[in-house]
PDB file of N, CA and C in Angstrom:
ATOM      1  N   UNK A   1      21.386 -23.511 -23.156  1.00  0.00           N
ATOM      2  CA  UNK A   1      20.266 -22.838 -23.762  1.00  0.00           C
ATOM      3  C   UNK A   1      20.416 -22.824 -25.274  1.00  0.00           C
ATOM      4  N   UNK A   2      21.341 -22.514 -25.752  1.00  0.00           N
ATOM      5  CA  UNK A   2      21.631 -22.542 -27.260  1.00  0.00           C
ATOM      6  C   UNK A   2      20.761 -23.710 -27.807  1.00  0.00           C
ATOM      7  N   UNK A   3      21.787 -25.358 -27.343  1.00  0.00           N
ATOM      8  CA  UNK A   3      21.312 -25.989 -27.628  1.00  0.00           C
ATOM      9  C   UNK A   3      19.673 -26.395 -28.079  1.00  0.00           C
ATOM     10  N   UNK A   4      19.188 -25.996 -26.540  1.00  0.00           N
ATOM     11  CA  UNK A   4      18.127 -26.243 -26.247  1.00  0.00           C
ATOM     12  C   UNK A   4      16.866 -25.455 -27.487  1.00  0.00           C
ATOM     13  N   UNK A   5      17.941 -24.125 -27.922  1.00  0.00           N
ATOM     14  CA  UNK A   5      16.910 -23.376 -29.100  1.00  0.00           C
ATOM     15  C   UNK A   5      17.492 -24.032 -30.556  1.00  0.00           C
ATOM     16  N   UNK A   6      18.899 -24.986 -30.555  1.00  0.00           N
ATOM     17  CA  UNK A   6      18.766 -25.446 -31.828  1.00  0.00           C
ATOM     18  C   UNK A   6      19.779 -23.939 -32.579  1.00  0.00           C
ATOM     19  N   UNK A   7      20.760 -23.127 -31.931  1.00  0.00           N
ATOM     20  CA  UNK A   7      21.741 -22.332 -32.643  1.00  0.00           C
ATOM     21  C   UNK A   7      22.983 -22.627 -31.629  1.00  0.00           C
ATOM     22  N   UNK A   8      24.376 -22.289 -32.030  1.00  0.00           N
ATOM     23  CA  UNK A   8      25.618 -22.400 -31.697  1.00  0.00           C
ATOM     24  C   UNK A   8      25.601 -21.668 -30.500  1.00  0.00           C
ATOM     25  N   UNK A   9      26.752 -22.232 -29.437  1.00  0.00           N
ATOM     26  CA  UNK A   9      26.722 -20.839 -28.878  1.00  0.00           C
ATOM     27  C   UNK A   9      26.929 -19.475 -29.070  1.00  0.00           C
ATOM     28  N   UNK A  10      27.958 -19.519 -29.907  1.00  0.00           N
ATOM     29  CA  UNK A  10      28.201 -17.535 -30.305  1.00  0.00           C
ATOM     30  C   UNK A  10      26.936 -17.115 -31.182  1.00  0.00           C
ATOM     31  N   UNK A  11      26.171 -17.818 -31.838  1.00  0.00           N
ATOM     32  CA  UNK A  11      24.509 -17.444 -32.454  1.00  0.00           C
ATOM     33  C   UNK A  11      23.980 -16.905 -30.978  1.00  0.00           C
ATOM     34  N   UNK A  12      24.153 -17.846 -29.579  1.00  0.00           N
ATOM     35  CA  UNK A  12      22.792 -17.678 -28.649  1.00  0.00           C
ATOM     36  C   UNK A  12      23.659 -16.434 -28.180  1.00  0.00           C
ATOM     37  N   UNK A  13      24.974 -16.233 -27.632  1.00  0.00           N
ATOM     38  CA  UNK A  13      25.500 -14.878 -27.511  1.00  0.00           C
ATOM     39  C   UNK A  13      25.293 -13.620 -27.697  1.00  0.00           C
ATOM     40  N   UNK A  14      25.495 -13.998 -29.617  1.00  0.00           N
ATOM     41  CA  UNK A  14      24.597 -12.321 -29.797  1.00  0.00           C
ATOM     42  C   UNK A  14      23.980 -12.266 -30.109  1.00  0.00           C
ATOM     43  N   UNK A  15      22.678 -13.435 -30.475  1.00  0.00           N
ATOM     44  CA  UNK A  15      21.488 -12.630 -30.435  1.00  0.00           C
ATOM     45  C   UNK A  15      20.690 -12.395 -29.047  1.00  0.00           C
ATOM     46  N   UNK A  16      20.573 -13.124 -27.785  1.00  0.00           N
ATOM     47  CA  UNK A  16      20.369 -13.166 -26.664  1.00  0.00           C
ATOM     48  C   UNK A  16      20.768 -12.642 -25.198  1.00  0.00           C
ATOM     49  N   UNK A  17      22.623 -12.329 -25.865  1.00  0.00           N
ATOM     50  CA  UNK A  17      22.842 -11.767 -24.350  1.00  0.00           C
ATOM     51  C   UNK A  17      23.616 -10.434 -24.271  1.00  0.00           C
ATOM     52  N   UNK A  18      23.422  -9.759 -23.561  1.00  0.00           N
ATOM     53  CA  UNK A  18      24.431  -8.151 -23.670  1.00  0.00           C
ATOM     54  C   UNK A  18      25.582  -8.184 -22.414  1.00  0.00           C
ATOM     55  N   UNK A  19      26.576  -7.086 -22.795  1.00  0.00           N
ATOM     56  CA  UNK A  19      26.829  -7.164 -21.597  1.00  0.00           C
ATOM     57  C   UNK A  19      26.485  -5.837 -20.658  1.00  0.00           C
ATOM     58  N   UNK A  20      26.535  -6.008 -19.643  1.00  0.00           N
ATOM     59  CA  UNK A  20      26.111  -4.799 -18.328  1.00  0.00           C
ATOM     60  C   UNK A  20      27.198  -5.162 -17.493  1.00  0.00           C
ATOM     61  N   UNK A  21      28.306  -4.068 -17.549  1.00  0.00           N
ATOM     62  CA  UNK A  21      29.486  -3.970 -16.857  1.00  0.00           C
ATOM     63  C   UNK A  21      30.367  -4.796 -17.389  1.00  0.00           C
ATOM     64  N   UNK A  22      30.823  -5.678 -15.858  1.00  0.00           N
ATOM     65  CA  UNK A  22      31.010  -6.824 -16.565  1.00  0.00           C
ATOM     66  C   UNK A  22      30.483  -8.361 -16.248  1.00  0.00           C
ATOM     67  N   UNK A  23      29.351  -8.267 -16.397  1.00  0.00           N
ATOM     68  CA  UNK A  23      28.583  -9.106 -16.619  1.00  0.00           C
ATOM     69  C   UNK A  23      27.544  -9.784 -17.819  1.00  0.00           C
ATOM     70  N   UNK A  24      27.262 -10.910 -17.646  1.00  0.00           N
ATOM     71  CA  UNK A  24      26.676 -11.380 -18.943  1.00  0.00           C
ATOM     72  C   UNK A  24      25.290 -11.258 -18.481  1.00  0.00           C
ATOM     73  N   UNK A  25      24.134 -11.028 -19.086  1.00  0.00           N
ATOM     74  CA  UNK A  25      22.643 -11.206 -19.200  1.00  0.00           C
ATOM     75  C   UNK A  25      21.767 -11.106 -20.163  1.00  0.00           C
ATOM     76  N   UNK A  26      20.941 -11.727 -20.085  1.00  0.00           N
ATOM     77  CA  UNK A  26      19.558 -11.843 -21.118  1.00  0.00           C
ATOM     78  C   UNK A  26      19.590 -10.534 -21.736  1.00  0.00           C
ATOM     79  N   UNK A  27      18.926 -10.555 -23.068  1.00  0.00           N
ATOM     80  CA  UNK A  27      18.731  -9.109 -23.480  1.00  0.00           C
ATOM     81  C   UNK A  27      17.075  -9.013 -22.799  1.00  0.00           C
ATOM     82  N   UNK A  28      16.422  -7.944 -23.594  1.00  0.00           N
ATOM     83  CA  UNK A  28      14.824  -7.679 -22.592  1.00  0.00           C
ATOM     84  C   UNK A  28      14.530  -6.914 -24.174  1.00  0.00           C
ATOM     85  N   UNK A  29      13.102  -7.020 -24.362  1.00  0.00           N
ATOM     86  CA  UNK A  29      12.628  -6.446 -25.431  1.00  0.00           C
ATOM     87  C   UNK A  29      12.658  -4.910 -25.195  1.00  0.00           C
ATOM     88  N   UNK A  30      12.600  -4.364 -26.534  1.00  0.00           N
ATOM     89  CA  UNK A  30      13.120  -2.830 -26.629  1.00  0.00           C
ATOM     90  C   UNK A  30      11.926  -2.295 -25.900  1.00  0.00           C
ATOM     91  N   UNK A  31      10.508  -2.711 -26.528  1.00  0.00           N
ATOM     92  CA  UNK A  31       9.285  -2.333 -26.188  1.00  0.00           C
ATOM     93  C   UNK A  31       8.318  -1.861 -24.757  1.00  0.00           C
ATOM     94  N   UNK A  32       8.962  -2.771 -23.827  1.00  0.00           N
ATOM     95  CA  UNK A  32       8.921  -3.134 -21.956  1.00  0.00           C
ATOM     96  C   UNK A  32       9.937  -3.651 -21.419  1.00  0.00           C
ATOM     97  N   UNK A  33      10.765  -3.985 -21.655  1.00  0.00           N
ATOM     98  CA  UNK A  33      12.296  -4.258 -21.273  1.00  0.00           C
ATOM     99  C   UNK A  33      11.557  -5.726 -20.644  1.00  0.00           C
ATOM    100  N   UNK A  34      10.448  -6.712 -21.203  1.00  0.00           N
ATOM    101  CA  UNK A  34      10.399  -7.912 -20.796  1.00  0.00           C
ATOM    102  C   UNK A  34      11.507  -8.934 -21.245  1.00  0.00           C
ATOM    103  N   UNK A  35      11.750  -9.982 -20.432  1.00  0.00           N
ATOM    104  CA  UNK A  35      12.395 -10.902 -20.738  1.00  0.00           C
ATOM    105  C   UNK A  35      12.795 -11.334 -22.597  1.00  0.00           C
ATOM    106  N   UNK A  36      13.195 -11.683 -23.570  1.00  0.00           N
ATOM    107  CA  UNK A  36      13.251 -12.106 -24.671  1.00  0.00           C
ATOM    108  C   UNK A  36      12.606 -13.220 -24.863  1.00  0.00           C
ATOM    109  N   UNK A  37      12.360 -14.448 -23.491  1.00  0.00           N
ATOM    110  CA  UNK A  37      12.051 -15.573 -23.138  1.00  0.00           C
ATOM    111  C   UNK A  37      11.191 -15.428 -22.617  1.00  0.00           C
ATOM    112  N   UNK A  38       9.829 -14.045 -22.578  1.00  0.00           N
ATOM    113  CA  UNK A  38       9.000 -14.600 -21.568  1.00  0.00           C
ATOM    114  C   UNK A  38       8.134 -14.385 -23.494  1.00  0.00           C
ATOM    115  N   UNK A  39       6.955 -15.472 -22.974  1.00  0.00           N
ATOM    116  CA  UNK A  39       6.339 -15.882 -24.190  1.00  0.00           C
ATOM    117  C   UNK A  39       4.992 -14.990 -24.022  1.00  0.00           C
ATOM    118  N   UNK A  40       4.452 -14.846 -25.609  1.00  0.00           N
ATOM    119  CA  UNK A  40       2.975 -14.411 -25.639  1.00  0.00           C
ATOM    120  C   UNK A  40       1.866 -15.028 -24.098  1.00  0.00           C
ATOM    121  N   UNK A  41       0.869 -14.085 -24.110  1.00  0.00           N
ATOM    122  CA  UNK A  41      -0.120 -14.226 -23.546  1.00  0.00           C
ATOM    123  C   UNK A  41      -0.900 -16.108 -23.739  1.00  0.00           C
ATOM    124  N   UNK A  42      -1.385 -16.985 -23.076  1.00  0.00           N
ATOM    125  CA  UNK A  42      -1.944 -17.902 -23.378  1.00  0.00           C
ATOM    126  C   UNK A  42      -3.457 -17.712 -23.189  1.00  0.00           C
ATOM    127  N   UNK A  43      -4.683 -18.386 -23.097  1.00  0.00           N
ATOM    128  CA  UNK A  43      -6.281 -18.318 -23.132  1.00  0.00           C
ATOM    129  C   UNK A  43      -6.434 -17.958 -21.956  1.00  0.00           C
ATOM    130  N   UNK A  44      -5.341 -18.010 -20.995  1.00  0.00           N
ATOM    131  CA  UNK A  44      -6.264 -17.238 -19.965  1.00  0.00           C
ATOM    132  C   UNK A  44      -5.526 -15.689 -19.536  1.00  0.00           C
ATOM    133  N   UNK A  45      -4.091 -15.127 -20.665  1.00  0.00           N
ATOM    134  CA  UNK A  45      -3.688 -14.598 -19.934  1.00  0.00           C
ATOM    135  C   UNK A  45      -2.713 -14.209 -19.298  1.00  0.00           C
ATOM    136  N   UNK A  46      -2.144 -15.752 -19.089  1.00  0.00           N
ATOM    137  CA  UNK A  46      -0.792 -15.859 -18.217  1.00  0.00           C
ATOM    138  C   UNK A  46       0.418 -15.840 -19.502  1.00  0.00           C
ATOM    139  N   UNK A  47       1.410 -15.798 -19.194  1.00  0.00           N
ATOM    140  CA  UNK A  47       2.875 -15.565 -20.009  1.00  0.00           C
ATOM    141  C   UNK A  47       3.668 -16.433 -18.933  1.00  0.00           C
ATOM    142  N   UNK A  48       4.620 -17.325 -19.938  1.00  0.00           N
ATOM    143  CA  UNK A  48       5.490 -18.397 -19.520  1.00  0.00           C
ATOM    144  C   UNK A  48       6.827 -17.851 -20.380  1.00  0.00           C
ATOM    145  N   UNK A  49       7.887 -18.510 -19.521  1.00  0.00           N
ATOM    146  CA  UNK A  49       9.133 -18.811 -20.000  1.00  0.00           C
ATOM    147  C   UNK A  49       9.310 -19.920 -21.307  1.00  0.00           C
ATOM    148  N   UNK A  50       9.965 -19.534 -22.368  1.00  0.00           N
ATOM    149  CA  UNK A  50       9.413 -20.435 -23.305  1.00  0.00           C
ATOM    150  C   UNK A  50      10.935 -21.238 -23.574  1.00  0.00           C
ATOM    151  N   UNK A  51      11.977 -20.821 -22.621  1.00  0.00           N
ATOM    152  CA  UNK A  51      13.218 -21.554 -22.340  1.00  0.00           C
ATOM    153  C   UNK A  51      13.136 -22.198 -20.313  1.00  0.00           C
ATOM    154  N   UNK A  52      11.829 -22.235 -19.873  1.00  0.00           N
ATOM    155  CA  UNK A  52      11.778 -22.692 -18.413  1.00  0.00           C
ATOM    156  C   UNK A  52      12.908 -23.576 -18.265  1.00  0.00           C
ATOM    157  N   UNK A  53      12.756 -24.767 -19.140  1.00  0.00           N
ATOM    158  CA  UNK A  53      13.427 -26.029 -18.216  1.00  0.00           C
ATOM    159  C   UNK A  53      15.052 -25.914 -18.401  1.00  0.00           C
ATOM    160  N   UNK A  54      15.650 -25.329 -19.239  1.00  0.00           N
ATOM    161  CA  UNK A  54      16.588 -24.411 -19.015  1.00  0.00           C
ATOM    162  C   UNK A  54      17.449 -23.174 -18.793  1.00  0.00           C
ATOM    163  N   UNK A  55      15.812 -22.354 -18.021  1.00  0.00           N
ATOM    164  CA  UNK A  55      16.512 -21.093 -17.395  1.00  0.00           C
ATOM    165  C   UNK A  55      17.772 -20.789 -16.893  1.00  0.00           C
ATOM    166  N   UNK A  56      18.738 -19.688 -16.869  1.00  0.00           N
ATOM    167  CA  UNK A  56      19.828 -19.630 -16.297  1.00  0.00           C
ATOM    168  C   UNK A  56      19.693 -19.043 -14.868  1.00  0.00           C
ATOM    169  N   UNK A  57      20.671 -19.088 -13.960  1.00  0.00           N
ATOM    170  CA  UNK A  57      20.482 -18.951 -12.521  1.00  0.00           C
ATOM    171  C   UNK A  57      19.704 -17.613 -12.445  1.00  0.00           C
ATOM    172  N   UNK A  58      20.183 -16.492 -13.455  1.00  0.00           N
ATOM    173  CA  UNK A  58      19.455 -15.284 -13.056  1.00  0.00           C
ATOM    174  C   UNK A  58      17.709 -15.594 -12.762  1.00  0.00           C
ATOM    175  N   UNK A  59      17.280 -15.980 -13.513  1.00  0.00           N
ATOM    176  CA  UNK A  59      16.261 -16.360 -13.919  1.00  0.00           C
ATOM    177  C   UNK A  59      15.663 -17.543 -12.603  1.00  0.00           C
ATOM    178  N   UNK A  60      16.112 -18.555 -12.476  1.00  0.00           N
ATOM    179  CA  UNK A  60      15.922 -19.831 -11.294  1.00  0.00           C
ATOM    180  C   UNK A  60      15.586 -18.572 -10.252  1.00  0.00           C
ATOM    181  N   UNK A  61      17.064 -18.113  -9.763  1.00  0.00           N
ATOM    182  CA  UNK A  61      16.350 -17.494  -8.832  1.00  0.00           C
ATOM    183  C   UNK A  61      15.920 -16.482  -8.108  1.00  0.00           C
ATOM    184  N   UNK A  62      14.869 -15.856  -9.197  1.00  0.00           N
ATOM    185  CA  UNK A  62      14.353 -14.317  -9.331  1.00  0.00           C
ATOM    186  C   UNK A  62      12.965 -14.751  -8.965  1.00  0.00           C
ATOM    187  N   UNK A  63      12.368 -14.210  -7.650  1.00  0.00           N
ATOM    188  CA  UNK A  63      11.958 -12.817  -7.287  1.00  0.00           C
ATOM    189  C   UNK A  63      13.520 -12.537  -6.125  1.00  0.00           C
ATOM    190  N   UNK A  64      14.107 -13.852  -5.640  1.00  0.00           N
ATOM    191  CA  UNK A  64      14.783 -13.668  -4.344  1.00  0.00           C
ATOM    192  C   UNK A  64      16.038 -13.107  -4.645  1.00  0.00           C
ATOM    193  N   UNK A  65      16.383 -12.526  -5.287  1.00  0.00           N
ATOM    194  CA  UNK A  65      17.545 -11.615  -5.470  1.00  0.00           C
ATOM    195  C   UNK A  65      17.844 -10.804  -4.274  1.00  0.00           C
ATOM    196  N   UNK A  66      19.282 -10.083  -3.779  1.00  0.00           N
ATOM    197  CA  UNK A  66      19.291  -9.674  -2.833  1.00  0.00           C
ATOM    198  C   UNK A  66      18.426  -8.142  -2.820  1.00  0.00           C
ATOM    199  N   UNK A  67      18.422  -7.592  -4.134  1.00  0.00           N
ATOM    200  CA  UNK A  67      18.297  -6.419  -3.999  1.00  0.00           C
ATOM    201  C   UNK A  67      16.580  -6.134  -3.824  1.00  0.00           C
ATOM    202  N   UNK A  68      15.933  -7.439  -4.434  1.00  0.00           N
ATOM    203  CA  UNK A  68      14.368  -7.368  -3.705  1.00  0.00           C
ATOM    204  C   UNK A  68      14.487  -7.822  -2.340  1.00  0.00           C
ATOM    205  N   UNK A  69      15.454  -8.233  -1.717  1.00  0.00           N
ATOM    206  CA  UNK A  69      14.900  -8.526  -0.220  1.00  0.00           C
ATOM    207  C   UNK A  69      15.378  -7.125   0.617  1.00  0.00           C
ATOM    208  N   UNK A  70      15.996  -6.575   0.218  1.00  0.00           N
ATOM    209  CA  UNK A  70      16.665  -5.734   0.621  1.00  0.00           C
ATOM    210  C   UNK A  70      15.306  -4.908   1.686  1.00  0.00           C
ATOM    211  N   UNK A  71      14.340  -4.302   1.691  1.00  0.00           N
ATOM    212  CA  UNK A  71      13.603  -3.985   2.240  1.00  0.00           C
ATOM    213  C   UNK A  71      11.867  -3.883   1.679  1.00  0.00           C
ATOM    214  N   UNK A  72      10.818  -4.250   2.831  1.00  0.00           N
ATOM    215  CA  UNK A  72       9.958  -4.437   1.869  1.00  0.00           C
ATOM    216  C   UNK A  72       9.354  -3.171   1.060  1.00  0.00           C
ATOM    217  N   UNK A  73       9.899  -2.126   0.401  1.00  0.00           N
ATOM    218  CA  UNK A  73       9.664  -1.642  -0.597  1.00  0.00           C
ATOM    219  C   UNK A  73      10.430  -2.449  -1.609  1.00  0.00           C
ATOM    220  N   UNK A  74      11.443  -2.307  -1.854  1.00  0.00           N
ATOM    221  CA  UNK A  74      11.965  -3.231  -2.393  1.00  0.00           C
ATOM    222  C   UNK A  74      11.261  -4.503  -3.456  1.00  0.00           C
ATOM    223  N   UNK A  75      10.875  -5.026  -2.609  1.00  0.00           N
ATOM    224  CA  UNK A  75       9.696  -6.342  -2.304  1.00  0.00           C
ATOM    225  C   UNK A  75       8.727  -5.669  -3.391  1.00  0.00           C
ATOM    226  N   UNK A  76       8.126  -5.117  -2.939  1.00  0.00           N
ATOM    227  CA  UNK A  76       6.587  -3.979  -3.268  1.00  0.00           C
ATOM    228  C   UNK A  76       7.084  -3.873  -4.702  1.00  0.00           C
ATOM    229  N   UNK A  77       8.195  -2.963  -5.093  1.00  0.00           N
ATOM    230  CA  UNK A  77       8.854  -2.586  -6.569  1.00  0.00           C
ATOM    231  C   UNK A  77       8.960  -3.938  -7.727  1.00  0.00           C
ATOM    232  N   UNK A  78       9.516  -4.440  -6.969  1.00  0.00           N
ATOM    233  CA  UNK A  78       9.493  -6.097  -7.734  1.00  0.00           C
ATOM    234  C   UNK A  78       8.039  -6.621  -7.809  1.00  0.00           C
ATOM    235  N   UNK A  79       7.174  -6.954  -7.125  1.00  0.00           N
ATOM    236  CA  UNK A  79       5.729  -7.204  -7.254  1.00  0.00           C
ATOM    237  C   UNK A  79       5.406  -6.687  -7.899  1.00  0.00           C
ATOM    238  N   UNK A  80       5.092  -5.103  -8.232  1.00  0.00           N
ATOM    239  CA  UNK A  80       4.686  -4.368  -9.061  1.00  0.00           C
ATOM    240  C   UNK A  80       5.465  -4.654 -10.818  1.00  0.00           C
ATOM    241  N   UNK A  81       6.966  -4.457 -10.645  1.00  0.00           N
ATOM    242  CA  UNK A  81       7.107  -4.946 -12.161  1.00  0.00           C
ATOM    243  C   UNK A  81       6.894  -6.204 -12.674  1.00  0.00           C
ATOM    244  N   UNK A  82       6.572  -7.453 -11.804  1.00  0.00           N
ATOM    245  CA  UNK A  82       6.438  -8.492 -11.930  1.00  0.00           C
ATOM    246  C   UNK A  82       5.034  -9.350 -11.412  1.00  0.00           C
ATOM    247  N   UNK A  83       4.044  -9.580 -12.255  1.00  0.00           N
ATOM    248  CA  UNK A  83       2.819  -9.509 -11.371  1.00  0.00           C
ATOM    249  C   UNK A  83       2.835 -11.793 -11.028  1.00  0.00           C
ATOM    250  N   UNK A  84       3.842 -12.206 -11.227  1.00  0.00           N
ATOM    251  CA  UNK A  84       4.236 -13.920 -10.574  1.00  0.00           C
ATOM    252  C   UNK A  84       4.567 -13.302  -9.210  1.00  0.00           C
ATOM    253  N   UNK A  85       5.198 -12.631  -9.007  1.00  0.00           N
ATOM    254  CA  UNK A  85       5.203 -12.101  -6.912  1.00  0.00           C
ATOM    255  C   UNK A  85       4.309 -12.436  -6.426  1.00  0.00           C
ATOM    256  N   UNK A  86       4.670 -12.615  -5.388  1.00  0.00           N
ATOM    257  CA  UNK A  86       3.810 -12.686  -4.336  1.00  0.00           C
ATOM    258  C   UNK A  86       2.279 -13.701  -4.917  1.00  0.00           C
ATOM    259  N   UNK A  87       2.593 -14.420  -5.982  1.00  0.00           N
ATOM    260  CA  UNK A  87       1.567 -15.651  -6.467  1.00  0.00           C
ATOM    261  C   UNK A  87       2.478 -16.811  -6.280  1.00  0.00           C
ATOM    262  N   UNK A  88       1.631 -17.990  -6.124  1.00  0.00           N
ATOM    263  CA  UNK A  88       1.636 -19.449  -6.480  1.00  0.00           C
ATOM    264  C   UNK A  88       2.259 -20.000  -5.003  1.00  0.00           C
ATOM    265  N   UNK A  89       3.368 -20.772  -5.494  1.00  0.00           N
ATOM    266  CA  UNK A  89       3.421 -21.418  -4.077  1.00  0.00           C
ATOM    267  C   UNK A  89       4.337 -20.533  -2.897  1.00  0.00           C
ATOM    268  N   UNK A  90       4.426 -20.895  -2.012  1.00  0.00           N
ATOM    269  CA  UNK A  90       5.104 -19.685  -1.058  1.00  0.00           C
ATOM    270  C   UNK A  90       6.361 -20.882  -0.789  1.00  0.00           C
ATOM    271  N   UNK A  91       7.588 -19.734  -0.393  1.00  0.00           N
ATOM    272  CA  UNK A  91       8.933 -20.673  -0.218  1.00  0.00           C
ATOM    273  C   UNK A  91       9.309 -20.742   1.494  1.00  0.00           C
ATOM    274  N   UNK A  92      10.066 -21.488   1.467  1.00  0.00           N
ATOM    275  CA  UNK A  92      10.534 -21.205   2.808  1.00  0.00           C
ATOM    276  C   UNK A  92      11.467 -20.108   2.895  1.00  0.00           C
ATOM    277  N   UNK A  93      12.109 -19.805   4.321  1.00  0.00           N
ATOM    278  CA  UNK A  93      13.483 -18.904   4.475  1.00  0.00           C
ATOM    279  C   UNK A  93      14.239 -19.304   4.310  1.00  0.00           C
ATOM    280  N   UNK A  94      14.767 -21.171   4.023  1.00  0.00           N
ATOM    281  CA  UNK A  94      15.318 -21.877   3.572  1.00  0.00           C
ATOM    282  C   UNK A  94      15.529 -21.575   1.909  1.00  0.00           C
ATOM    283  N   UNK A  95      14.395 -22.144   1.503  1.00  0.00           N
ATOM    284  CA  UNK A  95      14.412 -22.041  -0.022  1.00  0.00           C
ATOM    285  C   UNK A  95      14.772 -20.612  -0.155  1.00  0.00           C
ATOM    286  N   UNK A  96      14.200 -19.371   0.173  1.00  0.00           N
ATOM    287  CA  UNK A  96      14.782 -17.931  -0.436  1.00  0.00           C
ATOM    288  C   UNK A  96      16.135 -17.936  -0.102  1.00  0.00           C
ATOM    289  N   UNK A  97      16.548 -18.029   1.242  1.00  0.00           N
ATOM    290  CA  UNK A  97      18.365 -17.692   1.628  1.00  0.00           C
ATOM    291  C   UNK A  97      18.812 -18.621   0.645  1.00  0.00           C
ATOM    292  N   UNK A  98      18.834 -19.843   0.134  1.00  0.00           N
ATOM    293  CA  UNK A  98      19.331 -20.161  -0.604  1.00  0.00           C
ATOM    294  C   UNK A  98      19.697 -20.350  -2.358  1.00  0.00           C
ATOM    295  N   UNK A  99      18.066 -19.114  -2.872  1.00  0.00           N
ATOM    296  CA  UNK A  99      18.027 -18.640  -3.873  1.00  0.00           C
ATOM    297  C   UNK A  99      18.654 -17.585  -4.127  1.00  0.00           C
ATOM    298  N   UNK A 100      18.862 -16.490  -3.034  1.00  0.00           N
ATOM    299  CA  UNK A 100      19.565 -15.650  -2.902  1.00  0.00           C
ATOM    300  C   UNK A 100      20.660 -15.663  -2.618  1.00  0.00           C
ATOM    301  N   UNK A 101      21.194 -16.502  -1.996  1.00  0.00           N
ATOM    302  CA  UNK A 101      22.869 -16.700  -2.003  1.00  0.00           C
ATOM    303  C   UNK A 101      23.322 -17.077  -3.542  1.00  0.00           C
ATOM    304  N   UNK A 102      22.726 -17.822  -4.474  1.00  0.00           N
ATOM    305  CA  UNK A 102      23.435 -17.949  -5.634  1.00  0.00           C
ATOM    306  C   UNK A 102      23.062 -17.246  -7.026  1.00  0.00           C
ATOM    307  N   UNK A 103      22.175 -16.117  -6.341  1.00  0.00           N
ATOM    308  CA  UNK A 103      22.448 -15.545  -7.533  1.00  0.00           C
ATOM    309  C   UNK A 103      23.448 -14.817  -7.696  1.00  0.00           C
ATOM    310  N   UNK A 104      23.348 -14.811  -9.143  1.00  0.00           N
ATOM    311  CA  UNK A 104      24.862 -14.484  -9.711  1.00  0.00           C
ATOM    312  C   UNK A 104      25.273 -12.436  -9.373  1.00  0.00           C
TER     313      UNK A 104
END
């Protein structure tokens, strides 16, 4: 990703990632705690990833995290903070068990 924005890695470090526990992740704007990477509104509306083609796994493979499958409220909570749920193409139980097994 660094690359991909054109700074070093320890530049994409701290300006991009925090830590939570001990783990590494995206920071989220102060404002809505949205992504740093999700981009302005376009003409109709919609908001894109403006690092897509090198998202990191968190990201690849989110809505299917375990803790949204966990039950469908769960499900419901994630839809609601995220209005790409439950839109566009539908996956298999294939494709989710296996989005959900690697997230991090």
């Amino acid at each position: 990703m660094a690359a991909f924005l054109g700074v070093t890695p320890e530049q994409f470090r701290r300006q991009y990632t925090r830590r939570v526990s001990r783990r590494i992740t995206l920071v989220e704007r102060r404002d809505n705690h949205d992504c740093i990477f999700l981009g302005p509104p376009d003409s109709s509306g919609r908001r894109g990833c403006t690092v897509y083609q090198v998202r990191p796994s968190q990201c690849r493979t989110w809505p299917f995290w375990p803790s949204n499958l966990a039950d469908p409220d769960s499900w419901s909570a994630a839809a609601h903070r995220c209005r790409g749920v439950n839109r566009g193409r539908l996956f298999t139980l294939k494709e989710i068990e296996e989005r959900a097994r690697l997230t991090p």
